[in-house]
Each structure stands twice: as structure tokens, then as C-alpha cells.
Protein backbone atom coordinates (compact mmCIF):
# COMPACT_ATOMS: atom_id res chain seq x y z
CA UNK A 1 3.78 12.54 -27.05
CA UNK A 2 1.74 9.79 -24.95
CA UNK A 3 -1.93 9.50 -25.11
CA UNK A 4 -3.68 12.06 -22.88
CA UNK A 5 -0.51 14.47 -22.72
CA UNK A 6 -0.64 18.03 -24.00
CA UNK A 7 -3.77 17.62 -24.87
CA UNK A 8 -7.53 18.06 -24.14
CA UNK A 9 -9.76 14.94 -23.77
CA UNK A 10 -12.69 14.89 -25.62
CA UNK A 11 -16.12 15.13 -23.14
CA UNK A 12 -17.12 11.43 -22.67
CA UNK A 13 -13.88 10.08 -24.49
CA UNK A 14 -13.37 7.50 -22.11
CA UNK A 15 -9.49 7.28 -22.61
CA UNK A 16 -7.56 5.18 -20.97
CA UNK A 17 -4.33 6.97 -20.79
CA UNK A 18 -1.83 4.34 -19.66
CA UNK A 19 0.18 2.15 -21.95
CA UNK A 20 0.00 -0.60 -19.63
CA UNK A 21 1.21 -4.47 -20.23
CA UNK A 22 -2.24 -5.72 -18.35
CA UNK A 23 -5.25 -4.67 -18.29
CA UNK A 24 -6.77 -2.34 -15.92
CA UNK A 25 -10.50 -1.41 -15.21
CA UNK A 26 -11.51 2.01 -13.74
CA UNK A 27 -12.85 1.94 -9.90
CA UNK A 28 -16.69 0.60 -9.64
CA UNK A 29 -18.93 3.66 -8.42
CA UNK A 30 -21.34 1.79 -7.00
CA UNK A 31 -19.64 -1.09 -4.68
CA UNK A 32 -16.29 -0.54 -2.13
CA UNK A 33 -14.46 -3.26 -3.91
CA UNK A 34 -11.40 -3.44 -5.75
CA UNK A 35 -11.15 -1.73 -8.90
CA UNK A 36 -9.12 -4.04 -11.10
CA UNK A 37 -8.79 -8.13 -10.37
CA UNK A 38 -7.21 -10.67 -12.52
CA UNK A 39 -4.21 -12.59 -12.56
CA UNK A 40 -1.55 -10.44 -13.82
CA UNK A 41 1.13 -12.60 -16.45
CA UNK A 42 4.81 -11.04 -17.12
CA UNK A 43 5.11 -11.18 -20.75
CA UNK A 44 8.70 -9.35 -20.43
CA UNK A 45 10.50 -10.43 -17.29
CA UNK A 46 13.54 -9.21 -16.34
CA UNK A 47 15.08 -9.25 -12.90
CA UNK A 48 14.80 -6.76 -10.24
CA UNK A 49 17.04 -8.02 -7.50
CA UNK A 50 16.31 -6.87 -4.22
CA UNK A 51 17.57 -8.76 -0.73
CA UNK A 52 18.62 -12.23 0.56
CA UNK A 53 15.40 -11.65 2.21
CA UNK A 54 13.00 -11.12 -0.63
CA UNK A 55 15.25 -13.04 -2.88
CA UNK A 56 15.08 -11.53 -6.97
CA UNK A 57 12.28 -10.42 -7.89
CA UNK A 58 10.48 -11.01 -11.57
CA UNK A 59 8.81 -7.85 -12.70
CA UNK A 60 7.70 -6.12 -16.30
CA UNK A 61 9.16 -2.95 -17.33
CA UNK A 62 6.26 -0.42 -16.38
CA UNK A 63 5.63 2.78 -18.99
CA UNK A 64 1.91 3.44 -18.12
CA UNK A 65 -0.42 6.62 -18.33
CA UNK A 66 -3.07 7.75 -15.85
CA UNK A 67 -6.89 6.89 -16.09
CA UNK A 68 -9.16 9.43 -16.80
CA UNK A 69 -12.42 7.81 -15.64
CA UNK A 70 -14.43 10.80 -15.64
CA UNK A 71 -15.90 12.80 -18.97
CA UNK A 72 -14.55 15.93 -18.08
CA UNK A 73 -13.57 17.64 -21.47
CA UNK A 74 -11.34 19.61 -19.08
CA UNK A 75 -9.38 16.57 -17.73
CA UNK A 76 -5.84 15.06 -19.11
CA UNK A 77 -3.02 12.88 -17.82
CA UNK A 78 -0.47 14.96 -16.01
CA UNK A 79 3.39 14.91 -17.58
CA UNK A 80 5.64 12.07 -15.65
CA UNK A 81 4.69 8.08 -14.80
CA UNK A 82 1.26 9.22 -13.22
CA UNK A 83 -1.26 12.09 -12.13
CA UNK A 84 -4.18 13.64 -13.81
CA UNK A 85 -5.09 17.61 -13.73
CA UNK A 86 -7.86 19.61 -14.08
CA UNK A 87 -8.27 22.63 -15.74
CA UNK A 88 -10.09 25.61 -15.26
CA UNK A 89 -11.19 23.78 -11.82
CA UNK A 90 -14.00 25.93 -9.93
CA UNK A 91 -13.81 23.80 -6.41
CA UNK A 92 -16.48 25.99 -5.12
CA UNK A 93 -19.66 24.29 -7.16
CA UNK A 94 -19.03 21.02 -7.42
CA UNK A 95 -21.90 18.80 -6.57
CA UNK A 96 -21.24 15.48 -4.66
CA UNK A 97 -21.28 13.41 -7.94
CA UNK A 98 -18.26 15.90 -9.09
CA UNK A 99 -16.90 15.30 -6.55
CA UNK A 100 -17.26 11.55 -6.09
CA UNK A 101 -15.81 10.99 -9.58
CA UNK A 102 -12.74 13.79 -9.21
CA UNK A 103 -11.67 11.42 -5.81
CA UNK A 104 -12.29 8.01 -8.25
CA UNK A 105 -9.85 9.81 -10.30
CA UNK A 106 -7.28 11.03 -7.77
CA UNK A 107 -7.37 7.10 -6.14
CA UNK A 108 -6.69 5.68 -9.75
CA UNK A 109 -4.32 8.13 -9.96
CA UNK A 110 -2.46 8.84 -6.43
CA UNK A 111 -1.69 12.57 -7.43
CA UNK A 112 -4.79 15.12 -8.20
CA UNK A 113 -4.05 18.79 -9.79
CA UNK A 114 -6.56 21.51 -9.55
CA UNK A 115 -5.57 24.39 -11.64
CA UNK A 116 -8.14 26.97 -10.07
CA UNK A 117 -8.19 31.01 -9.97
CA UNK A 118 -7.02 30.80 -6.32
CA UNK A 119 -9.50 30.14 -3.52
CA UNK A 120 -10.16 31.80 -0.22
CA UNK A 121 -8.85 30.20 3.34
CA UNK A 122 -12.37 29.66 3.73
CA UNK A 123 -13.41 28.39 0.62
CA UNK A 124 -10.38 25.95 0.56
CA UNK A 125 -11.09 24.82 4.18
CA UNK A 126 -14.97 24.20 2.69
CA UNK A 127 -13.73 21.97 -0.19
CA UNK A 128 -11.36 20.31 2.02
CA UNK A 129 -14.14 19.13 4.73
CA UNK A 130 -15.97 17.64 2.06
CA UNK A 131 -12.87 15.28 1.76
CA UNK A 132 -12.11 14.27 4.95
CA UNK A 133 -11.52 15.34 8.63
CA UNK A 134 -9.06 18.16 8.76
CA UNK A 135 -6.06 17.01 11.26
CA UNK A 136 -4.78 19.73 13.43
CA UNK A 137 -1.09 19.54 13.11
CA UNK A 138 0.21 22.70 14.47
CA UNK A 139 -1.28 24.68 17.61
CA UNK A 140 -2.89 27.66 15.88
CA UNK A 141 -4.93 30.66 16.89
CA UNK A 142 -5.89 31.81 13.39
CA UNK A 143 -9.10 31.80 11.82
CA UNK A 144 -8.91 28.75 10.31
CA UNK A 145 -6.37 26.11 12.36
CA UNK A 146 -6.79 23.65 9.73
CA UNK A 147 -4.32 25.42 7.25
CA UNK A 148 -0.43 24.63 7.87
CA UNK A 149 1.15 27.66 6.22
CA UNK A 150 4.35 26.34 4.41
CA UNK A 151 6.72 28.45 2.84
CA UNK A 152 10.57 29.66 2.20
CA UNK A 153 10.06 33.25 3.89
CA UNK A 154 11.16 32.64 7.29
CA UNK A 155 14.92 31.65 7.86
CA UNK A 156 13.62 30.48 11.71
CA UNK A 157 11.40 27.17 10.47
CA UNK A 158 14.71 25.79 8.37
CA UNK A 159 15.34 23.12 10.42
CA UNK A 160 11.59 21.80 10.39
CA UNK A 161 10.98 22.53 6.81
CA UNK A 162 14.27 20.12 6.08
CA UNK A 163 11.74 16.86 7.77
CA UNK A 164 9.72 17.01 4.88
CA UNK A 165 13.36 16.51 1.94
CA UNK A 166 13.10 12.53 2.79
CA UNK A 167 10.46 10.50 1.34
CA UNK A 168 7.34 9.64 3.89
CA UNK A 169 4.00 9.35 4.09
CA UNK A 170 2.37 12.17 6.09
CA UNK A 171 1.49 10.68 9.78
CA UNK A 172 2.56 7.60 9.60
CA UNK A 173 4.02 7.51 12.96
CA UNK A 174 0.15 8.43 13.83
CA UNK A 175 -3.47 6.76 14.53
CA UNK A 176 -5.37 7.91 12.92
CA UNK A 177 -3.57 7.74 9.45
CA UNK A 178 -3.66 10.57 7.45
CA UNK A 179 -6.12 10.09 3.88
CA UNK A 180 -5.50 12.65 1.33
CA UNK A 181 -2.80 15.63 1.70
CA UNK A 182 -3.68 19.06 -0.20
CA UNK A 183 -1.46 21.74 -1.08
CA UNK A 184 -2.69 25.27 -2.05
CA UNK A 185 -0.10 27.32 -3.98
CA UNK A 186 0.06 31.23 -3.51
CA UNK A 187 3.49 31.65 -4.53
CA UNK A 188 5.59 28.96 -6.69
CA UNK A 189 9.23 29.92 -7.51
CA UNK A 190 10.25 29.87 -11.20
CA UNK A 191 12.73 27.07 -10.38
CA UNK A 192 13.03 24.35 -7.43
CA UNK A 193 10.63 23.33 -5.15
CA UNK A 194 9.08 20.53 -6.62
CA UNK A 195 7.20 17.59 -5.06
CA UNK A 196 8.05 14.18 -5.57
CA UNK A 197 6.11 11.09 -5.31
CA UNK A 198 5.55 7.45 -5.55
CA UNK A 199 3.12 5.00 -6.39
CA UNK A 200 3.23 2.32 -3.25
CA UNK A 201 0.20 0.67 -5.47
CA UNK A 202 2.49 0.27 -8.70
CA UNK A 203 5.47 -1.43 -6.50
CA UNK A 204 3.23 -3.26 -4.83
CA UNK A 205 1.98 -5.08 -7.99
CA UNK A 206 5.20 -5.49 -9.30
CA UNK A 207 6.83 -7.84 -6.40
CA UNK A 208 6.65 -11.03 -7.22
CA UNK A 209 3.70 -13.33 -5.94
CA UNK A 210 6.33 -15.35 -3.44
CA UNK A 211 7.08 -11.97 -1.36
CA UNK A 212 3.84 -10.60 -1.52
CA UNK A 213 2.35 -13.73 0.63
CA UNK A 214 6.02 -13.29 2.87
CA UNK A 215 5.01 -9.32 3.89
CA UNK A 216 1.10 -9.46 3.37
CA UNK A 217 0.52 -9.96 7.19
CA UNK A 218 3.77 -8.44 8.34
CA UNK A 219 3.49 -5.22 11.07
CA UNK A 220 5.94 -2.23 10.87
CA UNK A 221 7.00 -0.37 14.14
CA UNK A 222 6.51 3.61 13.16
CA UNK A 223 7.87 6.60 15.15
CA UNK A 224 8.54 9.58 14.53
CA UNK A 225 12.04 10.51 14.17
CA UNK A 226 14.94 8.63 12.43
CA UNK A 227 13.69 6.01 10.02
CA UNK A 228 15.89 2.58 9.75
CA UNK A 229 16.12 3.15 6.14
CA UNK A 230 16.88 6.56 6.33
CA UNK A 231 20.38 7.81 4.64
CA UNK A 232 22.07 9.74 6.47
CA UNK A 233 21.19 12.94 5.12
CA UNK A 234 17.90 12.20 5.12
CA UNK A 235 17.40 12.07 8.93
CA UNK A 236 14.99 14.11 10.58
CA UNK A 237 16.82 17.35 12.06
CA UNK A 238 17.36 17.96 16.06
CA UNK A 239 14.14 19.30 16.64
CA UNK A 240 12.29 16.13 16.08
CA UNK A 241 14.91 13.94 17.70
CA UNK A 242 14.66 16.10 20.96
CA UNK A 243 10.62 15.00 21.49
CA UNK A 244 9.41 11.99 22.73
CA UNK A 245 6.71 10.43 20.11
CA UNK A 246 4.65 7.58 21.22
CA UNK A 247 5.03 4.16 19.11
CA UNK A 248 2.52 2.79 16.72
CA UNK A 249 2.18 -0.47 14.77
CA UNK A 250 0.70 -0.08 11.03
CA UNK A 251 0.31 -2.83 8.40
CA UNK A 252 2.72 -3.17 5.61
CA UNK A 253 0.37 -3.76 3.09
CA UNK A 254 -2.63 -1.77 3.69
CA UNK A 255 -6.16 -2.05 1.19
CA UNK A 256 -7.45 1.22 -0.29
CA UNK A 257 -11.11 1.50 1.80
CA UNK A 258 -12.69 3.04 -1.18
CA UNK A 259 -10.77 0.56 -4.50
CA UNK A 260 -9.86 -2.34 -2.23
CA UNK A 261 -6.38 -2.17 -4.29
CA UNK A 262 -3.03 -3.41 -2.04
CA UNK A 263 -0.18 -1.09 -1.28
CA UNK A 264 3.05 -1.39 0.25
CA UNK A 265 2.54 1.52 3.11
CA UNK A 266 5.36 4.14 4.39
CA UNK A 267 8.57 1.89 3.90
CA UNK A 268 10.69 4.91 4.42
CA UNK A 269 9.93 8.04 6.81
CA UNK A 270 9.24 6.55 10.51
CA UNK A 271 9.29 2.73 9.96
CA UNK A 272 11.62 1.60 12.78
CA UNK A 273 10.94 -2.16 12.44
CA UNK A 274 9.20 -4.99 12.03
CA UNK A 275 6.97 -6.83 14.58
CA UNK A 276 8.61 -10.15 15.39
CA UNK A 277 11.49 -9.44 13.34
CA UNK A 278 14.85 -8.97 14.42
CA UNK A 279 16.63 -5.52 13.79
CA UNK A 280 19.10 -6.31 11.34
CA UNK A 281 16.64 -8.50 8.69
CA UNK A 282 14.00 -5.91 9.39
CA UNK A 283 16.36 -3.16 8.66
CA UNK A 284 17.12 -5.44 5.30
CA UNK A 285 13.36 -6.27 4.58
CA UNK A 286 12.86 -2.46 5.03
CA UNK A 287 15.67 -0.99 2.92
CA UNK A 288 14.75 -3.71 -0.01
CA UNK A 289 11.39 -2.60 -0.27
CA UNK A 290 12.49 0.95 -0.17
CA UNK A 291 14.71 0.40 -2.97
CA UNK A 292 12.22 -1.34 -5.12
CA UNK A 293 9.69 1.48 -4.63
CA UNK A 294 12.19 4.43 -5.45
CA UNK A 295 12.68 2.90 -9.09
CA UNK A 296 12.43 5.21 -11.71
CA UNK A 297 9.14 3.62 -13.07
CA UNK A 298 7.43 4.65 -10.00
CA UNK A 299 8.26 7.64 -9.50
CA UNK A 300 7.18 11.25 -10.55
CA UNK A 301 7.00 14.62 -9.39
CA UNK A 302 4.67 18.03 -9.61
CA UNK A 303 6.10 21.55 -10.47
CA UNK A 304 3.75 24.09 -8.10
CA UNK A 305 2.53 26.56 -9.92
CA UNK A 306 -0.01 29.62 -8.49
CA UNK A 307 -3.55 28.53 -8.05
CA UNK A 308 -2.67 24.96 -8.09
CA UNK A 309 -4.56 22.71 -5.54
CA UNK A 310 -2.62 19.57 -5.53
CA UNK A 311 -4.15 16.08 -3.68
CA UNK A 312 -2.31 13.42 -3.15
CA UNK A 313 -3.81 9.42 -1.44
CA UNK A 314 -1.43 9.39 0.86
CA UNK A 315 -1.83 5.97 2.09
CA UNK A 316 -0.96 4.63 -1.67
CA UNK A 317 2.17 7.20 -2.16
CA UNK A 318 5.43 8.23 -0.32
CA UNK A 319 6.42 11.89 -1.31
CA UNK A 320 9.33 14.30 -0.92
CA UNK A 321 9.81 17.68 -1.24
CA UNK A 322 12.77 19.52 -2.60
CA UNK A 323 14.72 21.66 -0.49
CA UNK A 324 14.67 25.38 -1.20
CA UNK A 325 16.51 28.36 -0.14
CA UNK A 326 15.12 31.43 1.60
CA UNK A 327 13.20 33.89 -0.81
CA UNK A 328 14.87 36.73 -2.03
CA UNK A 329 12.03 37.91 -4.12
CA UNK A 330 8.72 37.01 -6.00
CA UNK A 331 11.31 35.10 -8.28
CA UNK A 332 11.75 32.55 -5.61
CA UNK A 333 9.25 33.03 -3.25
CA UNK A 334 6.77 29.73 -2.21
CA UNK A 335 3.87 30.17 -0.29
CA UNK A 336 1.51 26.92 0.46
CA UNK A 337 -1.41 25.88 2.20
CA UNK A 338 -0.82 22.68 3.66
CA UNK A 339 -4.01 21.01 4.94
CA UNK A 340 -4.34 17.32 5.69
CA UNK A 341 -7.66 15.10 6.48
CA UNK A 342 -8.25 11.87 8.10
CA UNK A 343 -10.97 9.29 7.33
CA UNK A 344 -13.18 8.22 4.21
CA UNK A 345 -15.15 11.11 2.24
CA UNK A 346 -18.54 11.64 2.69
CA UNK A 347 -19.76 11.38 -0.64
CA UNK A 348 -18.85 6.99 -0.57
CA UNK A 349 -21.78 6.50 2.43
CA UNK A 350 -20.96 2.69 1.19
CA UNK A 351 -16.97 2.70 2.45
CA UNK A 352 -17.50 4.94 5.48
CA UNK A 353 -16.82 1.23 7.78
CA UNK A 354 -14.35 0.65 6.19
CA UNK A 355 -11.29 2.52 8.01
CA UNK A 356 -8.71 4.98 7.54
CA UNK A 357 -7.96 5.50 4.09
């Protein structure tokens, strides 16, 4: 058992989690800079051959833990290649300190679990606003349009619900971008329905320093739809193909506005190009990139359970979620609330020029 898993940190511990080949150093509080710097040597190289394109690519084998860089006796590494939970998380008190260090952890982290008693639709739409700017997906006349109820009760919203089995990062094919994602669980079945992710930051740092300066400045064509380097069961269903989405251009590599770290940005999910790029080596530059992110090493995933609120940094991850049937009872019955924000939190007055997240 790893460092930090299946177990509770001690209050003021400082444990770095991670069993990481480099060093790393936890965000700075004060400054919007980049949390870790320094050359990065691979002791253990082995080849991770990609494209013509990128050419093969030199990277270490990665088997790394989260940071906990908070002294929250309540706080521990999550199971899988990263995440960190909370337990016995109470949402409703935090103070803006709290809450400055709980988003430190979820951006050193990508994936944030709050294992709470369940919160209200107002209470949740509270703690969410104190995040970010809630994006108003879906027309809604309810009390509170911010919430995007998401679950496996009605047979009707099938076809949608099947856009979210690929792996994307939530508005991509948008300006603005989409910051943090949270999901509320009501219901979790006792099997299925998992969420998937991966760190963008993690694949980043492992290309080699030659195709990092080839795709640092490079522009990807995003709409909404059909990705390039989409398989074939993976393509959006009719519904979305039937609208007409506008086109936007997003960097490849984006910076994190609040760490400064680089990450390779929405690779899959509604990347239809590359500015100044032919098709067919954009397709290629695309689908290698794609590839190297899905390795094993980046990826992990979350098993919902009732209470959880689950964050993700959405510009630093791509996610999935795993198809499920229609409920047949509390046995295999999800209910979420879906919520995502826009734009830098309040509580880092020192990043708030510094874009989208």
C-alpha cells in the first residue's frame, strides 16, 4: 500500500504522496507562478513511440502519488495514478483560506473528492459560485438553472447521455473555456458508472523537449461534433451532428492561470484540426498525442458514491464516463448534479488577469 493510501494523514504531516522520479514542489500561495521549475533528467528512458510526426519519444516510467499540500488530518491520496479526497467534508463553512488551499490541492491534483452528508441545490450552487462562474448549459426554468441533472432514469436522453462515453474536455468547442467541472452524487449504482480521467499535465511533461518546442505555439480547430481522432464508436450521436456549432481556435498547450504549469489541452473530443496544418498530418499530430495521453500511467478513474462532490481542472484533464443502462432499481440507479463554472476563483485576487482557467 502506497504512501497516503488507506490511510489518514497526520494534521500538518506535510506528505508528499507521490513516488515520483523528480522532484516536485507544492503550488506557491502567494504568487500566480508555476508551481514546480527545474530541468527534469530521465534517469530510466525507454521509448514511447508515437508518429512520423513527433518522431519517438524518450520518457520515464511514471508511478507517482498525489500531493497533499494542505494539513488537513482529514485529507489522503485517492486510490489510482492521481486524486486526493476529503473526508467528512462540510462545504458549507469553509472560509476563503479553506478554500484557497482545497483548489491548490485539486490543481496539484486534477481530480478533487468531497465526501460530504449531501448538500442542498442551494447550498451546492453557493459553494459552486465561490469557484467560478456557473455556465448555463441547458435552457432551464427550475430554481436553480445552474444544475445539469444527469442520470440513468429516463430512456428519452440515451442518445445525449452516450456524448459524454468518449474522452473530452467539457466546452472545448466553446469561449469561454470551461474551469473546474463538479459532480454531486444522489444516487451511485453498486456497479458501473465510473468516471475516467487524465492528466494532460503528466503527458505533457513526459514528451520529449524536441516536440514540446514543435506544438508549444501550435492552434487546434474545435467544434462540436465528430472529433478527427475520434474511433468510430466514439462519435458523437445524431443529435449533435444535426446542429450547426460555430468554430473556435484554442491553444494546444495551454498554462494553468493559477500554477503556471503546461498542459496538452482537449486532444480528443472536438479537435478538428490544426491551424496551418494540413488534414491528414494534423489528423496524425492529433491521434499521436491522443495516444500518448491515454497511457496507462496517466490515467485513472473515480467510483461515485452518495454524497460525493467530485471537481475536476478541466483544462489540465480529458475525462470519460462509462456508459450505463437504464435503472431498474436503487441497485442501479445514478442521479448527479452536473454543474460547470468558467473563469478564475475569487479567493486568487492575484490570477484573476490571468484568463480562463
Amino acid at each position: 500500500m502506497g504512501a497516503g493510501r488507506g490511510r489518514t494523514l497526520k494534521r500538518g504531516s506535510g506528505v508528499n504522496t507521490r513516488k515520483s522520479v523528480s522532484p516536485r514542489r507544492s503550488p506557491e500561495r502567494s504568487r500566480c507562478q508555476s508551481a514546480w521549475s527545474g530541468k527534469r533528467r530521465c534517469s530510466r528512458r525507454r521509448t514511447s513511440g508515437v508518429c512520423r510526426y513527433l518522431r519517438p519519444v524518450h520518457t520515464r516510467r511514471i508511478n507517482w502519488k498525489p500531493t497533499i499540500n494542505n494539513t488537513r488530518s482529514d485529507a489522503r491520496a485517492l486510490p489510482g495514478n492521481f486524486g486526493v479526497e476529503y473526508l467528512d467534508a462540510d462545504v458549507t463553512t469553509l472560509s476563503d483560506e479553506a478554500l484557497r488551499q482545497l483548489l491548490l490541492d485539486l490543481y496539484a491534483n486534477r481530480i478533487l473528492v468531497l465526501r460530504t452528508a449531501g448538500l442542498t441545490e442551494a447550498e451546492y450552487v453557493h459553494f459552486a459560485r465561490r469557484i467560478g462562474e456557473p455556465l448555463l448549459l441547458i435552457p432551464n426554468k427550475v430554481e436553480h438553472p445552474e444544475i445539469i441533472p444527469v442520470d440513468n432514469l429516463r430512456e428519452d436522453i440515451r442518445e445525449t447521455k452516450l456524448s459524454a462515453a468518449h474522452w473530452h474536455s467539457d466546452q472545448s468547442f466553446t469561449s469561454p473555456l470551461a474551469s473546474v467541472t463538479m459532480l454531486h452524487s444522489l444516487a451511485a449504482p453498486a456497479a458501473g458508472g465510473e468516471t475516467h480521467f487524465c492528466d494532460m499535465v503528466a503527458a505533457y511533461d513526459a514528451l520529449s523537449e524536441r516536440t514540446r518546442s514543435e506544438i508549444d505555439e501550435l492552434e487546434v480547430v474545435h467544434r462540436r461534433g465528430v472529433s478527427i481522432v475520434a474511433r468510430p464508436e466514439e462519435h458523437a450521436p445524431p443529435v449533435l451532428k444535426q446542429r450547426d456549432y460555430r468554430t473556435v481556435y484554442h491553444p494546444l498547450v495551454r498554462s494553468h492561470p493559477i500554477t503556471g504549469r503546461k498542459t496538452l489541452y482537449a486532444v480528443s473530443g472536438s479537435s478538428q484540426g490544426v491551424r496551418g496544418m494540413s488534414d491528414t498530418d494534423a489528423k496524425r499530430l492529433l491521434e499521436s498525442l491522443c495516444a500518448h495521453a491515454l497511457s496507462l500511467r496517466f490515467l485513472t478513474a473515480h467510483k461515485h458514491r452518495v454524497g460525493d462532490v467530485l471537481l475536476w481542472d478541466n483544462p489540465t484533464t480529458m475525462h470519460k464516463a462509462s456508459p450505463i443502462g437504464q435503472a431498474t432499481g436503487p441497485a442501479d440507479t445514478r442521479v448527479i448534479w452536473r454543474i460547470s463554472l468558467t473563469g478564475t476563483p475569487s479567493v486568487f485576487p492575484e490570477c484573476r488577469d490571468a484568463g480562463d482557467a
